[in-house]
C-alpha atoms as a PDB file:
ATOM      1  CA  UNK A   1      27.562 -29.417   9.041  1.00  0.00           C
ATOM      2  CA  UNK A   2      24.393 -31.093  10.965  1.00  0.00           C
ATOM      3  CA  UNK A   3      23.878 -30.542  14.226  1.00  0.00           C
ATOM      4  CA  UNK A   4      22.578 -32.528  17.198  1.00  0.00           C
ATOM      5  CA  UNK A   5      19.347 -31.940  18.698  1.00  0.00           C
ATOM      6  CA  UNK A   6      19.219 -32.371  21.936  1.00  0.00           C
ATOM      7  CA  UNK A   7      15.438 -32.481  23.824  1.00  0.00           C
ATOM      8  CA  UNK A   8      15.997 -29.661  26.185  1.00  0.00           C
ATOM      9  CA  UNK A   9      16.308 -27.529  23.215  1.00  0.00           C
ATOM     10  CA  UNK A  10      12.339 -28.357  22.453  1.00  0.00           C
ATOM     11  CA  UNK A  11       9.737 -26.604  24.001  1.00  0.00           C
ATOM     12  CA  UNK A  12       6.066 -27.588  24.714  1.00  0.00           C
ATOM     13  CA  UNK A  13       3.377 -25.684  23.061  1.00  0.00           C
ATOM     14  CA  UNK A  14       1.219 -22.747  25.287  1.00  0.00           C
ATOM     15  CA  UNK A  15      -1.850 -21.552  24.476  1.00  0.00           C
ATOM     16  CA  UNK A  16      -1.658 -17.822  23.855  1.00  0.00           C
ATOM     17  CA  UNK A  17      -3.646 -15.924  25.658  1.00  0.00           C
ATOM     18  CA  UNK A  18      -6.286 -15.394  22.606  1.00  0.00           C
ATOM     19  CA  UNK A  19      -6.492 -19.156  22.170  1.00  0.00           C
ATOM     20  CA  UNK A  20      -7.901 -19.044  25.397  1.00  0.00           C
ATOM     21  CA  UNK A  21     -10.112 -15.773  24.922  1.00  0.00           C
ATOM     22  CA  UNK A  22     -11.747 -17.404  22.331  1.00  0.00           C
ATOM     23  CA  UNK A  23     -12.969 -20.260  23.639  1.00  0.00           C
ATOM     24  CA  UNK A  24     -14.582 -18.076  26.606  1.00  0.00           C
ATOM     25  CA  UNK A  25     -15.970 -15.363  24.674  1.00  0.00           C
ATOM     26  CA  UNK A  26     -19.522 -14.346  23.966  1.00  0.00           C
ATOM     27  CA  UNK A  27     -20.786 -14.883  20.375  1.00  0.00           C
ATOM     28  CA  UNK A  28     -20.955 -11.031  20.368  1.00  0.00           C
ATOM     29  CA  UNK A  29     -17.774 -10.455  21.130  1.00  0.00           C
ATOM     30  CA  UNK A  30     -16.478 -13.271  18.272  1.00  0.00           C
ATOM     31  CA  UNK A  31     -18.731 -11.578  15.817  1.00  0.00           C
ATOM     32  CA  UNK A  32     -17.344  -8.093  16.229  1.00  0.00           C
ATOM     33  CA  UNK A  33     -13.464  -9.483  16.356  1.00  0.00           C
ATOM     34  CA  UNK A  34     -14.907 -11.268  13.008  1.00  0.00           C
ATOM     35  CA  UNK A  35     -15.956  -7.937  11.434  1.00  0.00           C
ATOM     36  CA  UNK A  36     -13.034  -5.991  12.662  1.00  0.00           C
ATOM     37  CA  UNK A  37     -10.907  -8.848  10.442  1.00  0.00           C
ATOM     38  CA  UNK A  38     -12.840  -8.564   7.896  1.00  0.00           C
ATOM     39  CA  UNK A  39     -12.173  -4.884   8.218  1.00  0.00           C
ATOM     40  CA  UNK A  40      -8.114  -5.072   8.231  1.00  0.00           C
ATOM     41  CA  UNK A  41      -9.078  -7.422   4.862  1.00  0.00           C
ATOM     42  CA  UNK A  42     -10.840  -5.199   3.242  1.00  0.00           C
ATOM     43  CA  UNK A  43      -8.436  -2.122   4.353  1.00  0.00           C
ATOM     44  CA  UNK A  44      -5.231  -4.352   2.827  1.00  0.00           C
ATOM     45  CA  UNK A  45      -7.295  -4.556  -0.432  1.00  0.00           C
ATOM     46  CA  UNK A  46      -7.469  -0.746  -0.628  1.00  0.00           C
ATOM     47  CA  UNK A  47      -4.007  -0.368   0.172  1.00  0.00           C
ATOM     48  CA  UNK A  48      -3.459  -2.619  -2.337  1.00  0.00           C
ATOM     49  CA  UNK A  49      -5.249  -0.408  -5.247  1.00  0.00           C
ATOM     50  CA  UNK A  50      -3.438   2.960  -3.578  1.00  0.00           C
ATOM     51  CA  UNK A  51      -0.082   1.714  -3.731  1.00  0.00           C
ATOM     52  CA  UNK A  52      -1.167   0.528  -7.979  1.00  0.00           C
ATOM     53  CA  UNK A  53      -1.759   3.936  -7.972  1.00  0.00           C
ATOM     54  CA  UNK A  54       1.118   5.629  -6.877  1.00  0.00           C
ATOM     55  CA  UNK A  55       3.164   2.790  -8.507  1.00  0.00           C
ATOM     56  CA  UNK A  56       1.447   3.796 -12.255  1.00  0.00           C
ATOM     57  CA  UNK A  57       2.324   8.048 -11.471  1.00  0.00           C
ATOM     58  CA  UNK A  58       6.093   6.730 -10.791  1.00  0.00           C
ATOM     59  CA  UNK A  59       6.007   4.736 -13.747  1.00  0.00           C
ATOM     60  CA  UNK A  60       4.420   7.604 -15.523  1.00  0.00           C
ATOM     61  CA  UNK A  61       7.832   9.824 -14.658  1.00  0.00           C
ATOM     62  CA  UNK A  62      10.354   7.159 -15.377  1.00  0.00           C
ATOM     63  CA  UNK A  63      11.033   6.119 -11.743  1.00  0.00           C
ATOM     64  CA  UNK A  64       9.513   2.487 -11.602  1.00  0.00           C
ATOM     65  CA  UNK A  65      10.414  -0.427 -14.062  1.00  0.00           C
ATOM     66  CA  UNK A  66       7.276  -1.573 -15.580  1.00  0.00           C
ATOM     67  CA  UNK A  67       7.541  -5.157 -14.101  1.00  0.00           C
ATOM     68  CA  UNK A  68       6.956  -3.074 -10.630  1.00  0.00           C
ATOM     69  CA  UNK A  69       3.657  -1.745 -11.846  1.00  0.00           C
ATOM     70  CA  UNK A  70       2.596  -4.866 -12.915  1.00  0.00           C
ATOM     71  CA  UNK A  71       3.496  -7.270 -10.465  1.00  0.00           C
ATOM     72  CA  UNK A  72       1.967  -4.914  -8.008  1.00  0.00           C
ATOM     73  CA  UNK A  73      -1.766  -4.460 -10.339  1.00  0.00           C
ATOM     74  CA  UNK A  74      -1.468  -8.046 -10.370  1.00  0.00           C
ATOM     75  CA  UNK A  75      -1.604  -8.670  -6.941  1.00  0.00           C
ATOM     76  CA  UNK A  76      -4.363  -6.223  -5.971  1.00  0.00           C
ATOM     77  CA  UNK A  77      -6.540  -7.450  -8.958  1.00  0.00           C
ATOM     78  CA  UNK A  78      -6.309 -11.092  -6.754  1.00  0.00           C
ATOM     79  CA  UNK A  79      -6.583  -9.616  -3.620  1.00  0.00           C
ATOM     80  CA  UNK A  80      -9.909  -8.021  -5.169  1.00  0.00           C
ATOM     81  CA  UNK A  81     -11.163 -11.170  -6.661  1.00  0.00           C
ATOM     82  CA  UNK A  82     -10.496 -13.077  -3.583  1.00  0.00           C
ATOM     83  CA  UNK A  83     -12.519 -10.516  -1.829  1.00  0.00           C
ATOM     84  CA  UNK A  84     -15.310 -10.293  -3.780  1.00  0.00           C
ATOM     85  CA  UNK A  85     -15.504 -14.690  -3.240  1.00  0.00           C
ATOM     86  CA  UNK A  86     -15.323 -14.211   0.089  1.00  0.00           C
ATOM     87  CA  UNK A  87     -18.200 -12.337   0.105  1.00  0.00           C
ATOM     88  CA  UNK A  88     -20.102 -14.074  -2.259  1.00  0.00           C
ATOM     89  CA  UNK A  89     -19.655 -17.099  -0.224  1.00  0.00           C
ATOM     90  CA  UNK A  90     -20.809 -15.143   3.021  1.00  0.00           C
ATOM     91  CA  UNK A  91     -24.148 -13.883   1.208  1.00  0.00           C
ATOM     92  CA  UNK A  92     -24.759 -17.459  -0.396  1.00  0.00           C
ATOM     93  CA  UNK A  93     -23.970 -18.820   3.724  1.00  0.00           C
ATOM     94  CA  UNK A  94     -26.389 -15.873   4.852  1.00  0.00           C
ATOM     95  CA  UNK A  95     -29.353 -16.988   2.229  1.00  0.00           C
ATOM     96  CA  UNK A  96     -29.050 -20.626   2.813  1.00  0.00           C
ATOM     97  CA  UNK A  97     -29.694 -19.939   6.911  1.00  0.00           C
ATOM     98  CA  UNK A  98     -32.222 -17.866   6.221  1.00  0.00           C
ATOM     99  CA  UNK A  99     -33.839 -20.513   4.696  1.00  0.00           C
ATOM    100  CA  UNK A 100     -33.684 -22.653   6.622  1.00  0.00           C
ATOM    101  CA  UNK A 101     -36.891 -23.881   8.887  1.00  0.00           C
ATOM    102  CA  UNK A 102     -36.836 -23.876  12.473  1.00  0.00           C
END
């Protein structure tokens, strides 16, 4: 059954408290929060490849269907392609400032 929706039940949007932060931090400060998510990325990538691993051993005894292990390889082989873009884009961005003229 629908329901009615009445307009007390809708709330305005805040701005969090890191919406805010951002827009008064130091370029310092947004290039280490930057490299500290870049970080997490690259930590979820390796997590990624460990749990492959651990996955394959299981498999290896009998205790994982095979559709596990590969769904799993699957997704860290994209996570690692992804990756390796993302930098590649970051090191063409990095040459094309540096050569640029002031």
């Amino acid at each position: 059954m629908i329901q009615s929706l009445s307009l007390s039940q809708i709330q305005p949007a805040k701005l969090t408290e890191s919406a805010t932060a951002i827009g008064q931090a130091t370029p310092a400060e947004l290039t280490k929060s930057f490299g500290q998510y870049l970080q997490q990325a690259i930590d979820g990538v390796s997590a990624q490849e460990k749990n492959v691993h651990k996955l394959n051993d299981k498999y290896l005894i009998g205790q994982v269907d095979v559709t596990q292990v590969m769904i799993a390889a699957e997704q860290a082989h994209l996570s690692l392609q992804l990756t390796s873009q993302v930098r590649n884009k970051v090191v063409e961005a990095y040459q094309e400032m540096m050569r640029m003229q002031i």
